[in-house]
Protein backbone atom coordinates (compact mmCIF):
# COMPACT_ATOMS: atom_id res chain seq x y z
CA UNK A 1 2.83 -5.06 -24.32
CA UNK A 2 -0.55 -3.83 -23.31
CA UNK A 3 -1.89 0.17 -24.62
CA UNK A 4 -1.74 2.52 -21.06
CA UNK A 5 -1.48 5.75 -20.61
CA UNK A 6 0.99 7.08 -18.15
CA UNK A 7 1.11 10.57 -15.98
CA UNK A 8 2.04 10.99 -12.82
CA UNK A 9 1.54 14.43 -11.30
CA UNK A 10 3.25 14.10 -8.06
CA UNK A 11 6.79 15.90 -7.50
CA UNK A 12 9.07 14.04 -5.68
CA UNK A 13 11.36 15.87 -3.13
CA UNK A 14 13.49 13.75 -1.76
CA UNK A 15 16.57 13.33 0.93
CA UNK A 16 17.67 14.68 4.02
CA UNK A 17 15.95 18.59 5.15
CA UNK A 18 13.60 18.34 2.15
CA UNK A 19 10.82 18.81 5.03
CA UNK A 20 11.74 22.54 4.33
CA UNK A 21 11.55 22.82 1.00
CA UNK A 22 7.86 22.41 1.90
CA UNK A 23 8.34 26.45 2.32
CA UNK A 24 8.46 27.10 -1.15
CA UNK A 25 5.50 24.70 -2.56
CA UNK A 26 2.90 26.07 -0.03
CA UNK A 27 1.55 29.91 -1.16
CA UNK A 28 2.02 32.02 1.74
CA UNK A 29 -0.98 32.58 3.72
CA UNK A 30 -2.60 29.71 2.58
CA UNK A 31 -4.74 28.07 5.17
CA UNK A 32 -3.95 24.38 5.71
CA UNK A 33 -4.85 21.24 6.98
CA UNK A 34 -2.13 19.19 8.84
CA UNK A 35 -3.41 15.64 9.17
CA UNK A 36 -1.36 12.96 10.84
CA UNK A 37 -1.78 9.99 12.99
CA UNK A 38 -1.13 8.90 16.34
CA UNK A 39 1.20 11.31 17.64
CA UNK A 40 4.69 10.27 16.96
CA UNK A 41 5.75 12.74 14.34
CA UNK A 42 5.86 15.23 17.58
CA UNK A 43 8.38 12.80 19.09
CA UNK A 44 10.17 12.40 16.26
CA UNK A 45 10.64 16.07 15.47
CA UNK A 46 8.92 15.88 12.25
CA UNK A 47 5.77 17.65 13.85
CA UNK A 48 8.21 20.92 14.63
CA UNK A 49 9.69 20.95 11.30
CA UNK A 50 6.51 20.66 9.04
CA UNK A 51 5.27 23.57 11.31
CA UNK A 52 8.95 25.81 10.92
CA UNK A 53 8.24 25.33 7.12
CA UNK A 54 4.59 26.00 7.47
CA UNK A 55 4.87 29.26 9.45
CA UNK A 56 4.25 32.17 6.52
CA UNK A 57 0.24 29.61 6.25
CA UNK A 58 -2.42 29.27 8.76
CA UNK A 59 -2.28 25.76 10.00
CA UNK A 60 -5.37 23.68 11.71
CA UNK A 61 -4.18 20.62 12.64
CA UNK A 62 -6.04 16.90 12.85
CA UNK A 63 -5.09 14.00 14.62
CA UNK A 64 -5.66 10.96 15.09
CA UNK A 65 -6.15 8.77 11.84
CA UNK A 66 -5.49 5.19 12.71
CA UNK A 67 -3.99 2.13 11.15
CA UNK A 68 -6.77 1.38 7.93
CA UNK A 69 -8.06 4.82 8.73
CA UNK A 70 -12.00 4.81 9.95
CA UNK A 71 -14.68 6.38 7.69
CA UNK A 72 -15.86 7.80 11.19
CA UNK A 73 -12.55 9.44 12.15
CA UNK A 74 -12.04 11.05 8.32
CA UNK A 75 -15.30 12.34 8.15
CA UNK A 76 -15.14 14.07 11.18
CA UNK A 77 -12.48 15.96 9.52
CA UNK A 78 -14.31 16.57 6.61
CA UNK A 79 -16.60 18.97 8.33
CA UNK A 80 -13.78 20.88 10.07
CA UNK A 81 -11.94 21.38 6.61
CA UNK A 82 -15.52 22.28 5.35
CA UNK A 83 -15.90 24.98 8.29
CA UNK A 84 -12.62 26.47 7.30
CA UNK A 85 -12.79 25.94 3.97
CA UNK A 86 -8.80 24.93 3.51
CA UNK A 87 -7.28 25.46 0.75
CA UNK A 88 -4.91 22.27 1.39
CA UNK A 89 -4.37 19.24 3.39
CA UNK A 90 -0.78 18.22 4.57
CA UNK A 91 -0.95 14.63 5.26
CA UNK A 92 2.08 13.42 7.58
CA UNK A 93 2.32 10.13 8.16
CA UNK A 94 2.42 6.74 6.28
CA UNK A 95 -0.01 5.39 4.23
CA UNK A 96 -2.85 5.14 6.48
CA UNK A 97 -2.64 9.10 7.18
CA UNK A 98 -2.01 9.62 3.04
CA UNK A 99 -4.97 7.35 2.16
CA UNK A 100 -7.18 8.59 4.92
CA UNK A 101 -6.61 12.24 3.85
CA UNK A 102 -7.20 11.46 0.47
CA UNK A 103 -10.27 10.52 1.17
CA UNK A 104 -11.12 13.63 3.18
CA UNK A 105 -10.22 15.56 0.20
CA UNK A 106 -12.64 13.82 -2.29
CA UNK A 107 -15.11 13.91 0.11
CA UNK A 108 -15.18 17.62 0.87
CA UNK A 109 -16.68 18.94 -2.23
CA UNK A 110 -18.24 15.80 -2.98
CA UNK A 111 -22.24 15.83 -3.60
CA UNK A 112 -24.10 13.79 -1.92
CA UNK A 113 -23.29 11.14 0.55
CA UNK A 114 -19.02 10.90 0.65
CA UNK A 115 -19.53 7.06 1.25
CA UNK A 116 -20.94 6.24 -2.08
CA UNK A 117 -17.23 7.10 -2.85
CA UNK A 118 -16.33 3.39 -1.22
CA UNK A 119 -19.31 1.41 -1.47
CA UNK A 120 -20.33 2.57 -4.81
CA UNK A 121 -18.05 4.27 -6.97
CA UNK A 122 -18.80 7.59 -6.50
CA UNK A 123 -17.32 9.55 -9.34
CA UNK A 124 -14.58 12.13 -7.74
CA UNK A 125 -14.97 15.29 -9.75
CA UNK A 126 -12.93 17.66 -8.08
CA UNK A 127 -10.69 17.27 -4.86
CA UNK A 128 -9.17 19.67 -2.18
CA UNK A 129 -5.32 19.60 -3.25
CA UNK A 130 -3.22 17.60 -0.99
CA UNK A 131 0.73 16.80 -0.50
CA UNK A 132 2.40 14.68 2.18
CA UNK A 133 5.48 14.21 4.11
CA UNK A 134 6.16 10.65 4.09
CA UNK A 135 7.11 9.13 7.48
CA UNK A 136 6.52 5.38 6.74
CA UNK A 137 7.26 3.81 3.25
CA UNK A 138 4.76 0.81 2.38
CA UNK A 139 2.07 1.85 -0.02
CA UNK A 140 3.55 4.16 -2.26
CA UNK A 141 0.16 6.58 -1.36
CA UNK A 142 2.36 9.53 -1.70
CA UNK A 143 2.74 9.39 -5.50
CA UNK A 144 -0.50 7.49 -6.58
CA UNK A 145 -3.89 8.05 -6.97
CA UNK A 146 -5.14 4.84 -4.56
CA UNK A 147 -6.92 4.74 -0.95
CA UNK A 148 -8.14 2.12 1.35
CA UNK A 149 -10.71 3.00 3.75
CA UNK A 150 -12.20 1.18 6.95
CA UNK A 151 -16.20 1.58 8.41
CA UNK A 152 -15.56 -0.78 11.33
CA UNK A 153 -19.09 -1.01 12.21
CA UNK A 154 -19.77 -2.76 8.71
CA UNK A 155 -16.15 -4.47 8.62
CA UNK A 156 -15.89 -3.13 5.53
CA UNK A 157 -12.35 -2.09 4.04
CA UNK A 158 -12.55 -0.44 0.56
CA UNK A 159 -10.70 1.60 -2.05
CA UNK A 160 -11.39 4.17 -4.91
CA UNK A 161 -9.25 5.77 -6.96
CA UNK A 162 -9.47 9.04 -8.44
CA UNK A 163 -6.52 11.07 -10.45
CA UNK A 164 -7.52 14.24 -8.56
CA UNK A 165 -6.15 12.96 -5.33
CA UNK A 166 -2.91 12.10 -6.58
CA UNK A 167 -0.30 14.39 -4.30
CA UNK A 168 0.70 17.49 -5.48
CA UNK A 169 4.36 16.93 -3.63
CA UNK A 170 5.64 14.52 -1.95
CA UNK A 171 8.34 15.03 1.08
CA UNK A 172 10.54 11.88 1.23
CA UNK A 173 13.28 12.21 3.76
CA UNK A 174 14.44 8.46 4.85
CA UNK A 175 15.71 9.84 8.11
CA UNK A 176 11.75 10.47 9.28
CA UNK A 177 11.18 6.94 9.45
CA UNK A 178 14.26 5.82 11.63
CA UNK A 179 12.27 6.09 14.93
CA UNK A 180 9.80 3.21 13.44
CA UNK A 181 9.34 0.40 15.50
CA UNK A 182 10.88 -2.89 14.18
CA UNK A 183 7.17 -4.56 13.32
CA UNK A 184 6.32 -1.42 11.25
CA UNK A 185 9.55 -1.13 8.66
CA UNK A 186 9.07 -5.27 8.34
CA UNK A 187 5.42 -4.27 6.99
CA UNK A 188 6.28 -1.87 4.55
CA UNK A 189 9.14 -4.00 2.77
CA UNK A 190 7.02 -7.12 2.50
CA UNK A 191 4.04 -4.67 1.45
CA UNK A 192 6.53 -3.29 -1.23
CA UNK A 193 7.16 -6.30 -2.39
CA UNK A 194 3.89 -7.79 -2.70
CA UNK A 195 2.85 -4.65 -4.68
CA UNK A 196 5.46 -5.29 -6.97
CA UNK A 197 4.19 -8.89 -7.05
CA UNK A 198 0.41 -7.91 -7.62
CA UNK A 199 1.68 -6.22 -11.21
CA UNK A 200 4.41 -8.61 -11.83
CA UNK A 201 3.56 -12.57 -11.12
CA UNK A 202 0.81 -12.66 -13.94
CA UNK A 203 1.24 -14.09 -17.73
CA UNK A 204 4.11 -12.89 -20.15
CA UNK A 205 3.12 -9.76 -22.09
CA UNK A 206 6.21 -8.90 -24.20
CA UNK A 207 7.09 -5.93 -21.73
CA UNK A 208 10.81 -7.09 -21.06
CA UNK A 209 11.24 -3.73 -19.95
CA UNK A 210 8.82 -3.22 -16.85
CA UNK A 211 9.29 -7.15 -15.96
CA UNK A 212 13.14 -5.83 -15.34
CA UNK A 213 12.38 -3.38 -13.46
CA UNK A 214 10.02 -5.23 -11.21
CA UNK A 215 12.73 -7.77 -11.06
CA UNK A 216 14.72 -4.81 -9.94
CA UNK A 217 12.49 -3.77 -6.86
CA UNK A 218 11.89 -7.80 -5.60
CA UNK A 219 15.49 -8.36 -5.71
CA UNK A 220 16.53 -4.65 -3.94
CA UNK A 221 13.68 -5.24 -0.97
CA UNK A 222 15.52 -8.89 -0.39
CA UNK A 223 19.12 -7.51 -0.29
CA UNK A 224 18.39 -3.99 1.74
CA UNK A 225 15.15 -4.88 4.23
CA UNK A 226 16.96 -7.45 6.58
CA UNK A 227 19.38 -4.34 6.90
CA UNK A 228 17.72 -1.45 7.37
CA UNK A 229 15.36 -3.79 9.79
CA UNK A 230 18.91 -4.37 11.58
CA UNK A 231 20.34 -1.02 10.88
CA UNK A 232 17.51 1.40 11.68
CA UNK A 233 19.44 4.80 11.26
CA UNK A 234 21.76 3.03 7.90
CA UNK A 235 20.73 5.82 6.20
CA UNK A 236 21.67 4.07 2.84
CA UNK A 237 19.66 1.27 3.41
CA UNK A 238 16.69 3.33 4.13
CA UNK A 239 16.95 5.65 1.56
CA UNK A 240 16.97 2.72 -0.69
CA UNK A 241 14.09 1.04 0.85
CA UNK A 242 11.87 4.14 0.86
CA UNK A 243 12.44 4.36 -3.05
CA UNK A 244 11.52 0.97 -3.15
CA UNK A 245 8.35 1.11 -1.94
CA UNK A 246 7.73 4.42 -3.68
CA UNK A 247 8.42 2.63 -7.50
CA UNK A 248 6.44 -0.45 -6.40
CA UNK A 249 3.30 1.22 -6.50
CA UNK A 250 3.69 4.99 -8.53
CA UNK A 251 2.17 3.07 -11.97
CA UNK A 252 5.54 2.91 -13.58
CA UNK A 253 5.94 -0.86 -13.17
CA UNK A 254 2.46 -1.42 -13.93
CA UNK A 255 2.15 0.52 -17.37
CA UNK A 256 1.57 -2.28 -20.45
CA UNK A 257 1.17 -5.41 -18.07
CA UNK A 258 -1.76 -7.61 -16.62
CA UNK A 259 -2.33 -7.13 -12.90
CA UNK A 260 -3.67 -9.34 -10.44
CA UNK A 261 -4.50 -7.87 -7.28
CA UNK A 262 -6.30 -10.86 -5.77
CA UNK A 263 -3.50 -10.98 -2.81
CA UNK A 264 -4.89 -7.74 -1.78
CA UNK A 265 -8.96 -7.91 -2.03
CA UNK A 266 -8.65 -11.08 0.04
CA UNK A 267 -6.24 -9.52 2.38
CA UNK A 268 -8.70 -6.44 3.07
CA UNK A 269 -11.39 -8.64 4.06
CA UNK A 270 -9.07 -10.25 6.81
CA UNK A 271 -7.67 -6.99 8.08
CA UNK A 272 -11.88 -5.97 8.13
CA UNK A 273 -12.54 -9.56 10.05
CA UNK A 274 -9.51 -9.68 12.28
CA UNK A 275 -7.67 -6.54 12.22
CA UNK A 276 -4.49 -7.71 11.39
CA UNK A 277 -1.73 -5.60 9.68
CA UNK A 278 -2.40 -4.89 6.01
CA UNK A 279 1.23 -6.54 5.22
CA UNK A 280 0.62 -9.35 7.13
CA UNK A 281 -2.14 -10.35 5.62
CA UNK A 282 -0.53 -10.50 2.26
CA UNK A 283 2.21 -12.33 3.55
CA UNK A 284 -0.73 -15.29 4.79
CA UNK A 285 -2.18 -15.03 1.17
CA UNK A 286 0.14 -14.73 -1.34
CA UNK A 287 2.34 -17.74 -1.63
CA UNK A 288 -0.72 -20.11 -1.05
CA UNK A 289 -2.24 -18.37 -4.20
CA UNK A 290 0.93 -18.79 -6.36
CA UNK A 291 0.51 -22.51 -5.30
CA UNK A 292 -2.97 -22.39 -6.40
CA UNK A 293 -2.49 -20.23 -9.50
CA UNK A 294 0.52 -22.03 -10.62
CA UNK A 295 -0.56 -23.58 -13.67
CA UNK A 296 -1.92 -19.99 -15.70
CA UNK A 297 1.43 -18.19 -14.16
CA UNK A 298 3.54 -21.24 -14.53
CA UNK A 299 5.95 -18.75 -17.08
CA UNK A 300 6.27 -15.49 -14.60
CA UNK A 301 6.47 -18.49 -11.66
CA UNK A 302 9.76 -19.57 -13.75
CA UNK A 303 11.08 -16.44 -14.76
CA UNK A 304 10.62 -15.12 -11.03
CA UNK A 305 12.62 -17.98 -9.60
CA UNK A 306 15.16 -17.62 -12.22
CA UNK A 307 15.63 -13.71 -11.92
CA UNK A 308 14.95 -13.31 -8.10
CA UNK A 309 16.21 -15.82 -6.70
CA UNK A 310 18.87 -17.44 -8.79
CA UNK A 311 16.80 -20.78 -8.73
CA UNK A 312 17.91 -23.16 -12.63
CA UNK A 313 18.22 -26.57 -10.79
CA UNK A 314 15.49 -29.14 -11.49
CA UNK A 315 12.24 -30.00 -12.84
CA UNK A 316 9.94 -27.00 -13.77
CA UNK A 317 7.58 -27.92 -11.00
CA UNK A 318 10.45 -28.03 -8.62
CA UNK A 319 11.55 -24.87 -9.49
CA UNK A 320 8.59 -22.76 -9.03
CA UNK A 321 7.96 -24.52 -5.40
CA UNK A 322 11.85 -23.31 -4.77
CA UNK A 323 11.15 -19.69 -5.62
CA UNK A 324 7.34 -19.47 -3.49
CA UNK A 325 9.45 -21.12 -0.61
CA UNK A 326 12.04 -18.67 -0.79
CA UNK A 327 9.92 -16.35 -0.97
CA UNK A 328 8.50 -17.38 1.99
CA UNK A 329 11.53 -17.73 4.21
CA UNK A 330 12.01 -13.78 2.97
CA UNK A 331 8.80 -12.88 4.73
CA UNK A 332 9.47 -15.34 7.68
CA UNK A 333 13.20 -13.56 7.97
CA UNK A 334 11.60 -9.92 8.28
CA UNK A 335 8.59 -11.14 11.20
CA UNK A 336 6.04 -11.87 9.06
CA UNK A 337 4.16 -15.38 9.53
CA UNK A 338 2.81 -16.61 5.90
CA UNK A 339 0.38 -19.32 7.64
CA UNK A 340 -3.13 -17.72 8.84
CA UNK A 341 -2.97 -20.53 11.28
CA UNK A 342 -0.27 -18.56 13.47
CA UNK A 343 -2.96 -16.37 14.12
CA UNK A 344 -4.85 -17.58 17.07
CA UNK A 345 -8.15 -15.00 16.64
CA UNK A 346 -8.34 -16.61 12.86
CA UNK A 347 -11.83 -18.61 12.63
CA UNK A 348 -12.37 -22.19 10.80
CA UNK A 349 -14.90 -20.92 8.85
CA UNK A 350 -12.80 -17.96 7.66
CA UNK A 351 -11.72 -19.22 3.96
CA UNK A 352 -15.57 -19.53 2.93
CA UNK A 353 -16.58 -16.31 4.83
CA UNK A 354 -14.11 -14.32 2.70
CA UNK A 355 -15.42 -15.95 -0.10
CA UNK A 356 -18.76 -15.36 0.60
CA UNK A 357 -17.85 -11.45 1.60
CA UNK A 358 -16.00 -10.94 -1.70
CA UNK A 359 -19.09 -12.08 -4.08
CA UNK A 360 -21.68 -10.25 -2.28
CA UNK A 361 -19.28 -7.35 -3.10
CA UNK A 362 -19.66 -8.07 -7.00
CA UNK A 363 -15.88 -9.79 -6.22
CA UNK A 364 -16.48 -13.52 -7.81
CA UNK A 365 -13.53 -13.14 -10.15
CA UNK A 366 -10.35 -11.78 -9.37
CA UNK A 367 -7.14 -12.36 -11.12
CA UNK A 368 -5.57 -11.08 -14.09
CA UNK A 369 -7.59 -13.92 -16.02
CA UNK A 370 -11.06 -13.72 -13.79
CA UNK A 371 -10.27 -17.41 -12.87
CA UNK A 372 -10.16 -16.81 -8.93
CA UNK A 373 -13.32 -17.65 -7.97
CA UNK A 374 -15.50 -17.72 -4.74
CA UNK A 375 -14.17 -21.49 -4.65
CA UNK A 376 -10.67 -20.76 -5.52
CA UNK A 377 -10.66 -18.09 -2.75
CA UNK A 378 -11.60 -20.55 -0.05
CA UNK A 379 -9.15 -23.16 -1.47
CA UNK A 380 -6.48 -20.46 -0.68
CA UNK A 381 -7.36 -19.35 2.41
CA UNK A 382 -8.17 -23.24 3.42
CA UNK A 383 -4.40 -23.96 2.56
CA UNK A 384 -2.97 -20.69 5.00
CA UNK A 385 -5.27 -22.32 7.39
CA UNK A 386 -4.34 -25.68 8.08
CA UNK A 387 -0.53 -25.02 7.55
């Protein structure tokens, strides 16, 4: 097992009314900044609850932060929040609104220009203190210290970290995200499980423990997310999924192990080319880079078709192929294609694009070893394409 340090500031209030409890972790009188997304937490009733628990604080509210949230949008909220000078921001939403807000609060008392943040590792000294009411699990933004943000006119889609914009509370009540549509609550397993996957499917590192309990997450997503994609308002089944997703990506699972993340730095650069769903594009890249990969992860390939899915039948080679296609027909079964080629807006010339877009970014070697190069990038991409 790897050194790490582990902390993780965020406190978790979870289950059904917690939205209240919101009451006693906000100072009265404190001046605060409700951000949220396209509307449908006022539909929903979430919108009239937050506010119920809000009412001893002044509340300015902004809306409007889309799907891979625009630097445009956030920064326009920046100088509001500046004007006012709030004293915290209340993000409401999934993890579009989280990660979009926490950027707006790094970038308020930031010096200098906030998108030096993105494109060049801006060091986040201080933050404006944030918390969120979770209405779509995926990204497990509410308890981490990660953002992805989008500047459209570049088709750029990057991330920074910083541990001053981990949340300072975290609302989780399952019944907020019945009224998602069916597409949405199919994203956020499969992006639960490929987080998992990103800390998981690397090389053996003696850390029985956190390999079990990424086990653990993989094989809950498979048994509850064809249900609670059935069963919107199984309350069980979405409490269980909303966990889920939370543990996949709070840096428990990821404390003493290698992590790869190449799934996701190629997927950003499709969702920046083509706009399509975050999820989705994981779904297109991940099992054509286990294929690729196979040989330095040939022991976690094993071990994951063993412990997920059951698979101890035939040759080694066999097996692994078993466990990437079952993994497949998992993201196939909740809507999500895992073949670029279903997408009909998907160029040729994509796979060396990406490539090309990735080293120009200082991006020539991803992996947990390095080994993916600009080459290896297009091989995987070439193999989603012509599927």
């Amino acid at each position: 097992m790897l050194n790490f340090e582990y902390q993780n500031p965020t406190k978790i209030l979870f289950g059904k009314g917690q939205i209240q409890s919101i009451a006693r972790e906000v100072p009265a009188g404190a001046k605060v900044m409700l951000t949220y997304g396209g509307g449908s937490i006022r539909a929903n009733g979430v919108h009239a609850q937050v506010l119920a628990a809000l009412s001893a604080c002044t509340v300015i509210e902004f809306g409007g932060i889309e799907p891979n949230p625009e630097y445009a949008t956030l920064m326009r909220a920046v100088e509001i929040a500046r004007a006012e000078k709030v004293d915290l921001l209340l993000a409401v939403g999934g993890g579009s609104v989280l990660d979009g807000t926490k950027f707006i609060a790094a970038a308020i008392p930031f010096a200098g220009d906030p998108w030096d943040i993105l494109a060049k590792g801006g060091k986040v000294r201080s933050a404006v203190p944030l918390a969120s009411v979770l209405t779509l699990a995926a990204t497990g933004s509410e308890s981490n210290s990660f953002a992805v943000v989008s500047r459209r006119e570049l088709d750029l889609k990057l991330a920074f970290s910083s541990p001053h914009v981990y949340p300072k509370f975290a609302v989780l009540d399952p019944e907020t995200t019945f009224s998602l549509p069916p597409r949405q609550v199919a994203n956020g397993v499969v992006d639960a499980f490929v987080h998992t996957m990103e800390q998981y499917m690397t090389f053996p590192a003696q850390a029985e423990l956190n390999d079990r309990f990424a086990e653990s997450i993989l094989q809950t997503l498979v048994e509850v997310g064809p249900t609670t994609l059935a069963e919107p308002t199984n309350y069980n089944a979405r409490a269980t999924m909303v966990w889920s997703a939370t543990l996949a990506l709070n840096g428990l699972i990821g404390c003493g192990v290698p992590q790869d993340w190449a799934t996701h730095m190629i997927g950003h650069e499709l969702t920046a080319l083509y706009n399509i769903d975050h999820a989705r594009t994981l779904a297109t890249v991940l099992p054509h880079l286990l294929r690729v990969q196979a040989a330095g992860k040939r022991e976690k390939l094993l071990q994951f078709a063993d412990r997920v899915w059951g698979i101890r039948d035939g040759s080694e080679d066999e097996r692994i192929e078993a466990g990437i296609a079952k993994m497949e027909a998992f993201f196939e079964a909740m809507g999500l294609p895992t073949r670029l080629a279903r997408y009909d807006n998907v160029a040729p010339g994509t796979p060396a694009l990406v490539a090309a877009r990735l080293e120009s970014r200082g991006m020539a070697k991803l992996g947990e070893r390095g080994d993916i190069l600009p080459q290896t990038v297009t091989e995987i991409l070439t193999r989603s394409l012509a599927a």
